[in-house]
N, C-alpha and C. Protein backbone atom coordinates (compact mmCIF):
# COMPACT_ATOMS: atom_id res chain seq x y z
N UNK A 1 26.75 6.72 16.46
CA UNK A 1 25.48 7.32 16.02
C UNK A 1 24.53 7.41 17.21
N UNK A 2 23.90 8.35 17.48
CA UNK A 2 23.08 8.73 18.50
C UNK A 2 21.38 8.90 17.87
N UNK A 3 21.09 7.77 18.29
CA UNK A 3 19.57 7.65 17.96
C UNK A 3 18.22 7.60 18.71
N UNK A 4 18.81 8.32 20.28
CA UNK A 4 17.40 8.96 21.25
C UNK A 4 18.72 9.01 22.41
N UNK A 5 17.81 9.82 23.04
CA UNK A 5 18.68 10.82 24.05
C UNK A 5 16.68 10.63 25.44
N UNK A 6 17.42 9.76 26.56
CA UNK A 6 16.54 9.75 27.55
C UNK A 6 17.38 10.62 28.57
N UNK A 7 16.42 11.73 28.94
CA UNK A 7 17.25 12.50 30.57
C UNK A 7 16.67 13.92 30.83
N UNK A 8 17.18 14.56 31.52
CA UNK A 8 16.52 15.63 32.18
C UNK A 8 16.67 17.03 31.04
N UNK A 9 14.93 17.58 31.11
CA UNK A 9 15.32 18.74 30.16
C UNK A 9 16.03 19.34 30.68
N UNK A 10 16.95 20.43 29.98
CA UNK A 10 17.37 21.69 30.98
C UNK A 10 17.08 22.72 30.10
N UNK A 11 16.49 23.05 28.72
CA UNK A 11 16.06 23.57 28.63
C UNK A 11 15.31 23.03 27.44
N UNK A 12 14.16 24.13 26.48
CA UNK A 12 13.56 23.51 25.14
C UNK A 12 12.96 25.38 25.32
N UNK A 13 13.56 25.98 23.84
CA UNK A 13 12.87 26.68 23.36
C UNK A 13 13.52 27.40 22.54
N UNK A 14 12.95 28.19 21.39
CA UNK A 14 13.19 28.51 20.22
C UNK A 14 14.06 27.37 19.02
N UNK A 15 12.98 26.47 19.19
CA UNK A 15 13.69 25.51 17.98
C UNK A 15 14.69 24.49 18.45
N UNK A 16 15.69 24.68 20.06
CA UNK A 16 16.18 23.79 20.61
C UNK A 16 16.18 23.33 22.03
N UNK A 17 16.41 21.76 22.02
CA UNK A 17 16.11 21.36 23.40
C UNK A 17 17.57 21.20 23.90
N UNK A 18 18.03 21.10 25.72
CA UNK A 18 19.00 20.47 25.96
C UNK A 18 18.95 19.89 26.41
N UNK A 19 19.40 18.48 26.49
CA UNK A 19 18.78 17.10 27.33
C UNK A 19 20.16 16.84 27.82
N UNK A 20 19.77 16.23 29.15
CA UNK A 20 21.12 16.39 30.43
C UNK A 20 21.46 14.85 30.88
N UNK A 21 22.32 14.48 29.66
CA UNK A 21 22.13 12.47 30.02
C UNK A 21 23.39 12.27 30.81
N UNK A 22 23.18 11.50 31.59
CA UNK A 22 24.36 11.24 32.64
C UNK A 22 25.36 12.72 33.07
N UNK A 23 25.02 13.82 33.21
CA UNK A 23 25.73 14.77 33.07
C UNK A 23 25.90 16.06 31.85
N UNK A 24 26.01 15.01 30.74
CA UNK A 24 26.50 16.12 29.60
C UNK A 24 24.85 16.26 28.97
N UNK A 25 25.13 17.34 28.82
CA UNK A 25 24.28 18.22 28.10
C UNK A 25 24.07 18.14 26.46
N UNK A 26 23.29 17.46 25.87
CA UNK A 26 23.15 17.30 24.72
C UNK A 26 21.83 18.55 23.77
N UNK A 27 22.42 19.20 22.98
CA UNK A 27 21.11 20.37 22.08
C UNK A 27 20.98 20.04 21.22
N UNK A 28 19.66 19.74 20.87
CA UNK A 28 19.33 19.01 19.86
C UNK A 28 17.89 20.09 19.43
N UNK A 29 18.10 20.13 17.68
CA UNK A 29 16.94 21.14 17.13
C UNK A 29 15.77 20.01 16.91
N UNK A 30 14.64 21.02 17.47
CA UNK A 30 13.86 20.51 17.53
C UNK A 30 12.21 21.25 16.69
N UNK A 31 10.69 20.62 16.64
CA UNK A 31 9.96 22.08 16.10
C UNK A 31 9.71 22.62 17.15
N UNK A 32 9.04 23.89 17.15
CA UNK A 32 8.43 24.78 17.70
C UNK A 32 7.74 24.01 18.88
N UNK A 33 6.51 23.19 18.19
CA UNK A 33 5.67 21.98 18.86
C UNK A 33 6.19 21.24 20.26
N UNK A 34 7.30 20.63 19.61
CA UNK A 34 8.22 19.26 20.31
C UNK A 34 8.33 20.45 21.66
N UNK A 35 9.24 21.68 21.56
CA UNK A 35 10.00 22.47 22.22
C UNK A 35 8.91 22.94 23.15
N UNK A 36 7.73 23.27 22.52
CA UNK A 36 6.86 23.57 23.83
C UNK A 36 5.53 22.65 24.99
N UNK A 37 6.49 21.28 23.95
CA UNK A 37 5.98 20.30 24.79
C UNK A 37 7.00 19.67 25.97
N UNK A 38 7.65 20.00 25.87
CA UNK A 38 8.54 19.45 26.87
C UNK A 38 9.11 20.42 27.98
N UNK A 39 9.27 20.17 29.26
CA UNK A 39 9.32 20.60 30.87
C UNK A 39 10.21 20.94 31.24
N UNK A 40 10.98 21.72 31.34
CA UNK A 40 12.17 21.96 32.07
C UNK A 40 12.46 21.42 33.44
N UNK A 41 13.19 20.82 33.81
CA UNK A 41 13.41 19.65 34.49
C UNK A 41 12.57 18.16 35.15
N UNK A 42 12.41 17.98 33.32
CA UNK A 42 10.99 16.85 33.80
C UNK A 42 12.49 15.86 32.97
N UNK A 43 11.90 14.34 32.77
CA UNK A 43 12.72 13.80 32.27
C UNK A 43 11.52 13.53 30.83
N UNK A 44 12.43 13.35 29.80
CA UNK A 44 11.83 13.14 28.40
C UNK A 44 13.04 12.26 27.77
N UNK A 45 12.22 11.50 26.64
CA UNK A 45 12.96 11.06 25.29
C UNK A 45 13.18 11.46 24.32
N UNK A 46 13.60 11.54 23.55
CA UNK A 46 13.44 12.23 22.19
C UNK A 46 14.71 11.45 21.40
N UNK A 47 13.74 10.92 20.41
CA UNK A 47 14.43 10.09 19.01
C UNK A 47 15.27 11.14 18.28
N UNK A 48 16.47 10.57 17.95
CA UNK A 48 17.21 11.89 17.18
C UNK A 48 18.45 11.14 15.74
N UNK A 49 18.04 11.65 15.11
CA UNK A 49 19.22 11.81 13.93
C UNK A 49 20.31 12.88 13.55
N UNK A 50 21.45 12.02 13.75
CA UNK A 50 22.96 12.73 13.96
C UNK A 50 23.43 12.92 12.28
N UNK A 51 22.95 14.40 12.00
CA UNK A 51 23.69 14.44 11.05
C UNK A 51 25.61 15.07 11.05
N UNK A 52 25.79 14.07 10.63
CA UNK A 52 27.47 14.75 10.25
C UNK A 52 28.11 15.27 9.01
N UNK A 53 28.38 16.80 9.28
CA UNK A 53 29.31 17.02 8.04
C UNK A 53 30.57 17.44 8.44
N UNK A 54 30.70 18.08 7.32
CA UNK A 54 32.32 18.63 7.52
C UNK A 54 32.87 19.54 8.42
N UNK A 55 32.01 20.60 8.38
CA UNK A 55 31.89 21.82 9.19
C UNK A 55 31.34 21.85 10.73
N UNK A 56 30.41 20.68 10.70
CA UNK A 56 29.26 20.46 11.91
C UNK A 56 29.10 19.09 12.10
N UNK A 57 28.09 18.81 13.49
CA UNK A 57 27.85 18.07 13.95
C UNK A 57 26.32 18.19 14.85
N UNK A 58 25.32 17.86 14.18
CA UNK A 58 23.92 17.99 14.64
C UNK A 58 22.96 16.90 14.94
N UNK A 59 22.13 17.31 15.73
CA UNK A 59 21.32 16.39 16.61
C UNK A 59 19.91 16.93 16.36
N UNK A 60 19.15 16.54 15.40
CA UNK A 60 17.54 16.72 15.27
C UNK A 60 16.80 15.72 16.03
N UNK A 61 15.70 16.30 16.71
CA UNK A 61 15.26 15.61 17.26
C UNK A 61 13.66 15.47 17.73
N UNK A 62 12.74 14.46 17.55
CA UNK A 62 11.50 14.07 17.70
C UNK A 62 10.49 13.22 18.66
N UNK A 63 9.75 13.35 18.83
CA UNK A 63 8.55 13.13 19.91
C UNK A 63 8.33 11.24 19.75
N UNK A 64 8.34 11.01 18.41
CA UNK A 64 7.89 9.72 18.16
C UNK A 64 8.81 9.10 17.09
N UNK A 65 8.98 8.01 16.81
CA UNK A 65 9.79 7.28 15.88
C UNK A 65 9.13 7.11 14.70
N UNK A 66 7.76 7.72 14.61
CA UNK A 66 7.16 7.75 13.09
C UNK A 66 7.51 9.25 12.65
N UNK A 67 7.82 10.45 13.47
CA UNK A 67 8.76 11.48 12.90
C UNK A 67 10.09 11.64 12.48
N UNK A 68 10.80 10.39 13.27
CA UNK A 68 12.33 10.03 13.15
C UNK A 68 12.09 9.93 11.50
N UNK A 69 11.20 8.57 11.20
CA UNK A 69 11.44 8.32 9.93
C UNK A 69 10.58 8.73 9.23
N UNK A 70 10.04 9.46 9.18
CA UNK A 70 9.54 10.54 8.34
C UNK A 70 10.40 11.85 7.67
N UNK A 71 11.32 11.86 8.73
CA UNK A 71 12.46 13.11 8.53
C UNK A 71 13.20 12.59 7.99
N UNK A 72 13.97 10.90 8.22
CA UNK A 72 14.63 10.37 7.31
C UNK A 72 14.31 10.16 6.05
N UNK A 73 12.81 9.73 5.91
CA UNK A 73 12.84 9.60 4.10
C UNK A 73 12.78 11.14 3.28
N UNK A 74 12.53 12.29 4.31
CA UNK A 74 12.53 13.85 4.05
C UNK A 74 13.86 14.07 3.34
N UNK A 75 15.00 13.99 4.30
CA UNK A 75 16.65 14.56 3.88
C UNK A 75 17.10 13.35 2.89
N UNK A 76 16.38 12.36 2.45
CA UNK A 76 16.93 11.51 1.02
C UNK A 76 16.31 12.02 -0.45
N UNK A 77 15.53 12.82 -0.03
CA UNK A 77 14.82 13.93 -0.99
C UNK A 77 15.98 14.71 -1.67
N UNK A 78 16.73 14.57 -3.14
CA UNK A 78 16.98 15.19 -3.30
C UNK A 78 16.62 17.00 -3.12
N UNK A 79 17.81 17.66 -2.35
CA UNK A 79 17.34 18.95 -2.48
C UNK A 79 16.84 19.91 -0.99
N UNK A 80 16.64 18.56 0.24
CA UNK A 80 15.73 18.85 1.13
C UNK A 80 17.21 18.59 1.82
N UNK A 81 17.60 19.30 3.02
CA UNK A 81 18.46 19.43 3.89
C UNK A 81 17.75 19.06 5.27
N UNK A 82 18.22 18.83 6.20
CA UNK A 82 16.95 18.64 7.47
C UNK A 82 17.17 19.40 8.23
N UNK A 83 16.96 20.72 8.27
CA UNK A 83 16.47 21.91 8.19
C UNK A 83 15.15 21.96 7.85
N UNK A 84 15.54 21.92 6.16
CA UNK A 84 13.89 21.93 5.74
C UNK A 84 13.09 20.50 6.03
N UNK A 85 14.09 19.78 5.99
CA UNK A 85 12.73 18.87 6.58
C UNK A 85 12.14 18.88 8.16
N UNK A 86 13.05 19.33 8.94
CA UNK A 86 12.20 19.92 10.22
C UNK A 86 11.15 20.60 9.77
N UNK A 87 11.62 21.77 9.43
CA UNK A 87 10.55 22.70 8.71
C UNK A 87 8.85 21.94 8.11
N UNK A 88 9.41 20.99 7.46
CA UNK A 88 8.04 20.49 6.77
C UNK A 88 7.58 19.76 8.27
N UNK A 89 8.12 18.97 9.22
CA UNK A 89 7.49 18.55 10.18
C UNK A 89 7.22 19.53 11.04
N UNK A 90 7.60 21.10 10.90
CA UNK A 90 7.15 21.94 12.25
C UNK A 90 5.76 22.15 11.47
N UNK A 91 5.58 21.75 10.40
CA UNK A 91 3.96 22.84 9.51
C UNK A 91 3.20 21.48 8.92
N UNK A 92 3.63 20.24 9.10
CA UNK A 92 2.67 19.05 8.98
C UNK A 92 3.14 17.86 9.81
N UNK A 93 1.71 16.89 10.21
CA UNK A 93 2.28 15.98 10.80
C UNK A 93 2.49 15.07 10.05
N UNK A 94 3.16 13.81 10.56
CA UNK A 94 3.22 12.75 9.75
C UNK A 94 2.01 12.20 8.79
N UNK A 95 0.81 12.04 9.12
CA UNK A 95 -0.03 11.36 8.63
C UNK A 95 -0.18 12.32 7.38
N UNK A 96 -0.19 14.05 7.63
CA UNK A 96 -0.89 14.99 6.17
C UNK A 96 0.63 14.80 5.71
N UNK A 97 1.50 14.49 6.08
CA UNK A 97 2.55 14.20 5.30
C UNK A 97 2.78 13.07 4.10
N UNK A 98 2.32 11.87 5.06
CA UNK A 98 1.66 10.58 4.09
C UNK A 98 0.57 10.69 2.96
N UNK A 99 -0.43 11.58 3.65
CA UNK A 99 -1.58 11.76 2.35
C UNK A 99 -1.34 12.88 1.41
N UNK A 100 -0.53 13.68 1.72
CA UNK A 100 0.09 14.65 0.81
C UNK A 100 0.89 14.11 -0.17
N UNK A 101 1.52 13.26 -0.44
CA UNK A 101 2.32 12.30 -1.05
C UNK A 101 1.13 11.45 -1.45
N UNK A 102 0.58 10.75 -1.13
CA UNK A 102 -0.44 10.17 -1.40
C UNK A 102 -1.51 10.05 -2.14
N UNK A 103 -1.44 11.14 -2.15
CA UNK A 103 -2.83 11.75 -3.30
C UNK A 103 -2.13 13.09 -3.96
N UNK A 104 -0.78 12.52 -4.18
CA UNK A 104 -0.30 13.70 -5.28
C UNK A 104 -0.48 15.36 -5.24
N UNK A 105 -0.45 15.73 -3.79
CA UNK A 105 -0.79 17.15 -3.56
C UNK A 105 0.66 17.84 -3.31
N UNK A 106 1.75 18.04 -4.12
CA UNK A 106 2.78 19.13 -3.69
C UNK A 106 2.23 20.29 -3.10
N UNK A 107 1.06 21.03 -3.41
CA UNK A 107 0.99 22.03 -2.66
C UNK A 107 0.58 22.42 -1.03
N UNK A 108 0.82 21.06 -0.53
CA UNK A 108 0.68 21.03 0.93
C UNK A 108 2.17 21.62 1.40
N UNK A 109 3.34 20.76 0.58
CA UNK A 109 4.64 21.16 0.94
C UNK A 109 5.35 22.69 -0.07
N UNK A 110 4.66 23.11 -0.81
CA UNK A 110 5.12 24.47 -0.92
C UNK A 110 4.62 25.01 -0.04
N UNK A 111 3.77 25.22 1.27
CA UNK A 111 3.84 26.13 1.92
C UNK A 111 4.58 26.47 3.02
N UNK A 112 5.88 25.48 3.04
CA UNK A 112 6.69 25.55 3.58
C UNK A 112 7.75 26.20 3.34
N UNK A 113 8.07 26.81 4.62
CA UNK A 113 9.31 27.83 3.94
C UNK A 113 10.32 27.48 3.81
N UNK A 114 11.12 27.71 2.68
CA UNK A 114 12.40 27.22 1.88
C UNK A 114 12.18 25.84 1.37
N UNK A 115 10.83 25.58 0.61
CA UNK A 115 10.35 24.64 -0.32
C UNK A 115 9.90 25.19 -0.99
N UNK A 116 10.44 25.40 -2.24
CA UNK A 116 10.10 25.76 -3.82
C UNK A 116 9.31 24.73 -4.79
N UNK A 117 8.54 25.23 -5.60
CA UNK A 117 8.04 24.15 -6.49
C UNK A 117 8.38 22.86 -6.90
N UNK A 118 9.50 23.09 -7.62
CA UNK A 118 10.23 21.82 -7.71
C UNK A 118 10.19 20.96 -6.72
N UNK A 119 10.90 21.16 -5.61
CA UNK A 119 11.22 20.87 -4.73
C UNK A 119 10.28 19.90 -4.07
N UNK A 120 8.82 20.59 -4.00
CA UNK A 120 7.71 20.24 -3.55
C UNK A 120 7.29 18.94 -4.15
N UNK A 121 7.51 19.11 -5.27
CA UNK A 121 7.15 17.79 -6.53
C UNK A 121 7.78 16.80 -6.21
N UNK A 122 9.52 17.32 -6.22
CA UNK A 122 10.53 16.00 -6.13
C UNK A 122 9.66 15.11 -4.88
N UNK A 123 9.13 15.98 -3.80
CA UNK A 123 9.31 15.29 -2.58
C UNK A 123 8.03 14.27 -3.04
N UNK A 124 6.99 14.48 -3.24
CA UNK A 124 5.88 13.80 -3.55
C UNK A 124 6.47 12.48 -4.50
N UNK A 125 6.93 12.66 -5.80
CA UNK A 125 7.32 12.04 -6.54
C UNK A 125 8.38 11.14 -5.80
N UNK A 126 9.62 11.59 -4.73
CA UNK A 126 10.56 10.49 -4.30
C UNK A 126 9.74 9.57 -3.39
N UNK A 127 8.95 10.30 -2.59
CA UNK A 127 7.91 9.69 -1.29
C UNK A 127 6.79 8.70 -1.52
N UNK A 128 6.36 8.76 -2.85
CA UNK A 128 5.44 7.65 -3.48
C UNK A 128 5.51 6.38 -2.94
N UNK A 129 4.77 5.55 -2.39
CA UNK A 129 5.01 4.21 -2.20
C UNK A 129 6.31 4.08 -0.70
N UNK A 130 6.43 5.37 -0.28
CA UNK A 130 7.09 4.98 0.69
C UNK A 130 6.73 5.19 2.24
N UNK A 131 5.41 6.04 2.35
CA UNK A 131 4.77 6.47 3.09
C UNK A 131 3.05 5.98 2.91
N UNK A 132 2.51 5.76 3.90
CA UNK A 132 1.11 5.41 3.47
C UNK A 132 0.14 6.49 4.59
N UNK A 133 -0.72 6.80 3.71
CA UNK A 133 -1.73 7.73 3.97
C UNK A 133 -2.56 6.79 5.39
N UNK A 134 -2.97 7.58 6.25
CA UNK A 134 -4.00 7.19 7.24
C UNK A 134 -5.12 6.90 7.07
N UNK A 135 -6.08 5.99 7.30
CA UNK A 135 -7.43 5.47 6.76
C UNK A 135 -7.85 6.83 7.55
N UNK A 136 -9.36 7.14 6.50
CA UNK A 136 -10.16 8.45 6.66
C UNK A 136 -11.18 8.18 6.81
N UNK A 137 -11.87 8.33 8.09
CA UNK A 137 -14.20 7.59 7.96
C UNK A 137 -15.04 8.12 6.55
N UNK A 138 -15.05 7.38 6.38
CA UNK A 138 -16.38 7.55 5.59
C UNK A 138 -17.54 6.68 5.79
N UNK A 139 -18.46 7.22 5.14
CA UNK A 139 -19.70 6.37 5.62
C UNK A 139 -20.45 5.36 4.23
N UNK A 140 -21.11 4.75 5.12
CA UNK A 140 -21.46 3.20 4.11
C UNK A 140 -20.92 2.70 3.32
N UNK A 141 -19.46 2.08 4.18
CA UNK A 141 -18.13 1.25 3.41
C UNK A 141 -19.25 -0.09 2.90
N UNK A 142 -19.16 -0.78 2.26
CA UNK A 142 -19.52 -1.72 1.43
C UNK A 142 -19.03 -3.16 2.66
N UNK A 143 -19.54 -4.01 2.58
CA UNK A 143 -18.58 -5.01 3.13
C UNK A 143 -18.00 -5.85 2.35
N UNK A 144 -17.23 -5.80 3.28
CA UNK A 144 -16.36 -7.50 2.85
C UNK A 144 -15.50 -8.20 3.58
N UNK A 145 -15.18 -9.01 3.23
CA UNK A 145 -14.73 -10.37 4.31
C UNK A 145 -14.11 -8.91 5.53
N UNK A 146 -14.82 -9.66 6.98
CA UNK A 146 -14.61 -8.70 7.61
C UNK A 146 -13.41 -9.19 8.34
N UNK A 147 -12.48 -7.90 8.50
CA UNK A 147 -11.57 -8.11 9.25
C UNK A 147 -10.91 -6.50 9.49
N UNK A 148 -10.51 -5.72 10.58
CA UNK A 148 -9.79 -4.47 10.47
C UNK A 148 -9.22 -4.28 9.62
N UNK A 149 -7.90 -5.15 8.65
CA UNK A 149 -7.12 -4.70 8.07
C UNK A 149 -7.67 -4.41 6.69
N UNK A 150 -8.44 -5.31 6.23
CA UNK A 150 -9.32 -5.34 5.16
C UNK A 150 -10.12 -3.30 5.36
N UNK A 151 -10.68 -3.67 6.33
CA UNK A 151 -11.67 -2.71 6.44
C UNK A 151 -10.99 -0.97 5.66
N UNK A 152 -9.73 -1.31 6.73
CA UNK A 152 -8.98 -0.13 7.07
C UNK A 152 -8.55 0.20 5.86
N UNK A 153 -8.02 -0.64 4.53
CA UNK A 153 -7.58 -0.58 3.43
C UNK A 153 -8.38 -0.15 2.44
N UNK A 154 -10.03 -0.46 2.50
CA UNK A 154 -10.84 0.15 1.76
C UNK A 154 -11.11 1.59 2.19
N UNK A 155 -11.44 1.91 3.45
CA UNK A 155 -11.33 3.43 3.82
C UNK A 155 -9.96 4.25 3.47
N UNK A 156 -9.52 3.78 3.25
CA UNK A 156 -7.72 4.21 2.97
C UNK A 156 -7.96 4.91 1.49
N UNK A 157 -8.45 3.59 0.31
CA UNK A 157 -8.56 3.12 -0.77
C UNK A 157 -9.49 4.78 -1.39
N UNK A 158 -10.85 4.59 -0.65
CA UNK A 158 -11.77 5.32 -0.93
C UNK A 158 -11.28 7.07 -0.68
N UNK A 159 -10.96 7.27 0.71
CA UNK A 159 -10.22 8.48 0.99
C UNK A 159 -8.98 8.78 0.12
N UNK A 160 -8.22 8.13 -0.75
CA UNK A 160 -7.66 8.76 -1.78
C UNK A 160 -8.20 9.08 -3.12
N UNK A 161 -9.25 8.62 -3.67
CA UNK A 161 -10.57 8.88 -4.43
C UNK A 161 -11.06 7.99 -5.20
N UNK A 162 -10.30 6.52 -4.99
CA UNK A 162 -10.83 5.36 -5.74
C UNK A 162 -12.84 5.02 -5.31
N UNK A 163 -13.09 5.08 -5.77
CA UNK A 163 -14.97 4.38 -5.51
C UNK A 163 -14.98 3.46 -4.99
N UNK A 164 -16.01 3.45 -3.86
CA UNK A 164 -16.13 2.41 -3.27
C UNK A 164 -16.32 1.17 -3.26
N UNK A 165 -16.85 0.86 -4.78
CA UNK A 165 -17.19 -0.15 -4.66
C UNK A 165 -15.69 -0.93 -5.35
N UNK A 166 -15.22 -0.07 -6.76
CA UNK A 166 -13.81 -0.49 -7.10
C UNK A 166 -12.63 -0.96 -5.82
N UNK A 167 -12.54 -0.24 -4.62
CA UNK A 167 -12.03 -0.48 -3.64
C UNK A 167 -12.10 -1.51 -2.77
N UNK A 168 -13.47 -1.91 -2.93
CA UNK A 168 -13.84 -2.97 -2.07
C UNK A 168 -13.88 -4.22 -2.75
N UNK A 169 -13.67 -4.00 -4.20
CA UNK A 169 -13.60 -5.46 -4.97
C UNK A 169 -12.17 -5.81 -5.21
N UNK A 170 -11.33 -4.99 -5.31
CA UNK A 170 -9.91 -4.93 -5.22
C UNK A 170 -9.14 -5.35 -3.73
N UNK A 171 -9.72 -5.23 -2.76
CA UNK A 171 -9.20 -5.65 -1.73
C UNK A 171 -10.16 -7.09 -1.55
N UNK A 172 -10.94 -7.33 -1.91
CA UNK A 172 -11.56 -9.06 -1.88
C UNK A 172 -10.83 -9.81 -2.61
N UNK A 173 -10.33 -9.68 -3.81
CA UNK A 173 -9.65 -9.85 -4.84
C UNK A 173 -8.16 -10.43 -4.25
N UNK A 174 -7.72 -9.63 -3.78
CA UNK A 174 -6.50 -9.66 -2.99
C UNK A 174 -6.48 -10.56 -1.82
N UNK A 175 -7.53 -10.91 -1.15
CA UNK A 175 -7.58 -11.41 -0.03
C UNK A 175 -7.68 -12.83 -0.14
N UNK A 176 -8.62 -13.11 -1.14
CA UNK A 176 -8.71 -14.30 -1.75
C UNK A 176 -7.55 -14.86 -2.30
N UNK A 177 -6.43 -14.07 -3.07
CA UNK A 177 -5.57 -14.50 -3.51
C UNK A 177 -4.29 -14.48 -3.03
N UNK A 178 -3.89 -13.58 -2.29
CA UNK A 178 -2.80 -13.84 -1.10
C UNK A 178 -2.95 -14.31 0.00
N UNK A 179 -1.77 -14.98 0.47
CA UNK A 179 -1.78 -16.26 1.77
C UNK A 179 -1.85 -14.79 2.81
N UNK A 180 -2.38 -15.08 3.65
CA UNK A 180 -2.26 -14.19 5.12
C UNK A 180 -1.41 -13.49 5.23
N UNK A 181 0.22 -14.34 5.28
CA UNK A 181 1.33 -13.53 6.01
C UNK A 181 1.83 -12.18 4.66
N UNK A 182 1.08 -12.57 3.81
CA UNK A 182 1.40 -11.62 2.38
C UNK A 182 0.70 -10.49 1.95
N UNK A 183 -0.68 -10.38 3.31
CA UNK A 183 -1.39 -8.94 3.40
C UNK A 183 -2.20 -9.25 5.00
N UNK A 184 -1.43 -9.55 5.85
CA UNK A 184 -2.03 -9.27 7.18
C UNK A 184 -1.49 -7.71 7.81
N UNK A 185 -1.45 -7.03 7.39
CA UNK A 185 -0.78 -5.98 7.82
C UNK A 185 -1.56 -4.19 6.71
N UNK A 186 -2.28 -3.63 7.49
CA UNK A 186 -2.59 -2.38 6.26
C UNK A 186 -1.82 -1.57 5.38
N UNK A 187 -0.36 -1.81 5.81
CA UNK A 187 0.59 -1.55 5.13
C UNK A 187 0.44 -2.58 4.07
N UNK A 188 0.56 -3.91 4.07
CA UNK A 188 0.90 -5.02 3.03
C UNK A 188 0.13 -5.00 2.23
N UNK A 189 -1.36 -4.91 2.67
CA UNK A 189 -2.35 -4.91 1.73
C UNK A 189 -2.55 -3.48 0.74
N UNK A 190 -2.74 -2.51 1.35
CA UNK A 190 -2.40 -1.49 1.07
C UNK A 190 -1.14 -1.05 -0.44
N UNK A 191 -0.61 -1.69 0.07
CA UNK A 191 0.76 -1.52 -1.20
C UNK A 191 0.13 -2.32 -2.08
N UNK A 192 -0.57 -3.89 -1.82
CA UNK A 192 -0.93 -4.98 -2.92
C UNK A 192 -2.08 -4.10 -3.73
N UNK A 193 -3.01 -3.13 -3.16
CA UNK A 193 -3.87 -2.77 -3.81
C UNK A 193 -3.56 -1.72 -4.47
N UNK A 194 -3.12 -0.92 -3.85
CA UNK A 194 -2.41 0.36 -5.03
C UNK A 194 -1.05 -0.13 -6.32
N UNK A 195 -0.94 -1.39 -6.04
CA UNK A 195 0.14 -1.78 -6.79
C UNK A 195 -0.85 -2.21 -8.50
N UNK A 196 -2.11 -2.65 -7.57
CA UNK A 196 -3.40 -3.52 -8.33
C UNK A 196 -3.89 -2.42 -9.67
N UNK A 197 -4.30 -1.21 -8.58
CA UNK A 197 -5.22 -0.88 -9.60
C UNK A 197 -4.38 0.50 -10.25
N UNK A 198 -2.90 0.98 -9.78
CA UNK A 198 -2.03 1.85 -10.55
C UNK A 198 -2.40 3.01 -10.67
N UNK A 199 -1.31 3.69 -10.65
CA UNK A 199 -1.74 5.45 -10.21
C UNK A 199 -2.42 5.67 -11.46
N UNK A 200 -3.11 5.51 -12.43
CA UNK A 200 -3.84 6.39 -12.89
C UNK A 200 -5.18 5.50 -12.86
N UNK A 201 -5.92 4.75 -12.05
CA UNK A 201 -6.79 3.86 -12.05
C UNK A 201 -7.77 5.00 -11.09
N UNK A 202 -7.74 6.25 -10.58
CA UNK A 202 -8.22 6.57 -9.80
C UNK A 202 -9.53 6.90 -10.36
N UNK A 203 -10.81 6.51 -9.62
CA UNK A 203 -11.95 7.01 -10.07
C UNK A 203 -12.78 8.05 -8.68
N UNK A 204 -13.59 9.06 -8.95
CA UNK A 204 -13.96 9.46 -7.32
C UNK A 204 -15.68 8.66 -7.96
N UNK A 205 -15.36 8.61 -6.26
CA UNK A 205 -16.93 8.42 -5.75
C UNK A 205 -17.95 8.68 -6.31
């Protein structure tokens, strides 16, 4: 299994790169983006997932390891080939990927081409709880026990449309009652609070 390819471009464009490791020449599809970020004979990395079938043998490939697995939880999508899940990463990044899922918006991913309705849904619906949305500023967060991760979880909380103040009593709540190693992390806490107040608990602002 081939899971990043370090070496000399030799080429990147229209959708594929060729990266020149010890000699052999590896082409790996890539987006639009990736392809016109990278130099023809500069040296680059690029994280990649080897899909194998019957017929073929392919090499997709990405800028960062939060696209690696972003594309991986994409092609476990019933329905989504990684093709289309390139596709959804050439027309969103990871993070509107997370909050698209996040706040229940399929219609970020129908506007992708060769994503149909359904399709769009499944992905939201399989992606739930497996991706987390990026904290969003807002202004006059409430306090509470201060700490980044705390912080970051109520801006998180609020930017998906829970109220601020519900958000900020739900993550005190939590803090008080789990040991450290059980929400030191905005991921950990994050999951403890959306686990708390349940997808239909949402109130806006």
């Amino acid at each position: 299994m081939i899971s990043s390819l370090r070496g000399t471009v030799l080429q990147a464009s229209d959708g594929v790169a060729v990266i020149d490791v010890g000699g052999v020449g590896y082409a790996v599809q890539v987006t639009p983006d990736h392809a016109r970020s990278l130099r023809t004979g500069e040296e680059a990395i690029v994280y990649t997932s080897m899909i194998v079938r019957q017929e073929s043998i392919a090499l997709f490939g990405f800028p960062a390891r939060e696209h690696l697995g972003v594309f991986d939880a994409l092609i476990g999508v019933s329905g989504v080939g990684p093709k289309s899940a390139l596709g959804v990463l050439a027309a969103l990044s990871p993070d509107e990927i997370a909050l698209a899922v996040a706040s229940d918006d399929d219609s970020a991913f129908r506007k992708v081409s060769g994503i149909g309705p359904k399709t769009a849904k499944l992905i939201v619906v399989s992606l739930t709880g497996k991706l987390f949305a990026p904290a969003r500023p807002v202004q006059n967060v409430a306090q509470i026990p201060r700490s980044d991760v705390s912080d970051s979880v109520v801006i998180a909380l609020v930017g998906l449309g829970w109220a601020e103040k519900t958000a900020t009593d739900v993550v005190r709540e939590l803090v008080d009652e789990y040991a450290e190693p059980e929400r030191d992390t905005v991921q950990a806490l994050l999951r403890l609070a959306l686990s708390r107040l349940g997808p239909t608990a949402r109130q806006q602002a």
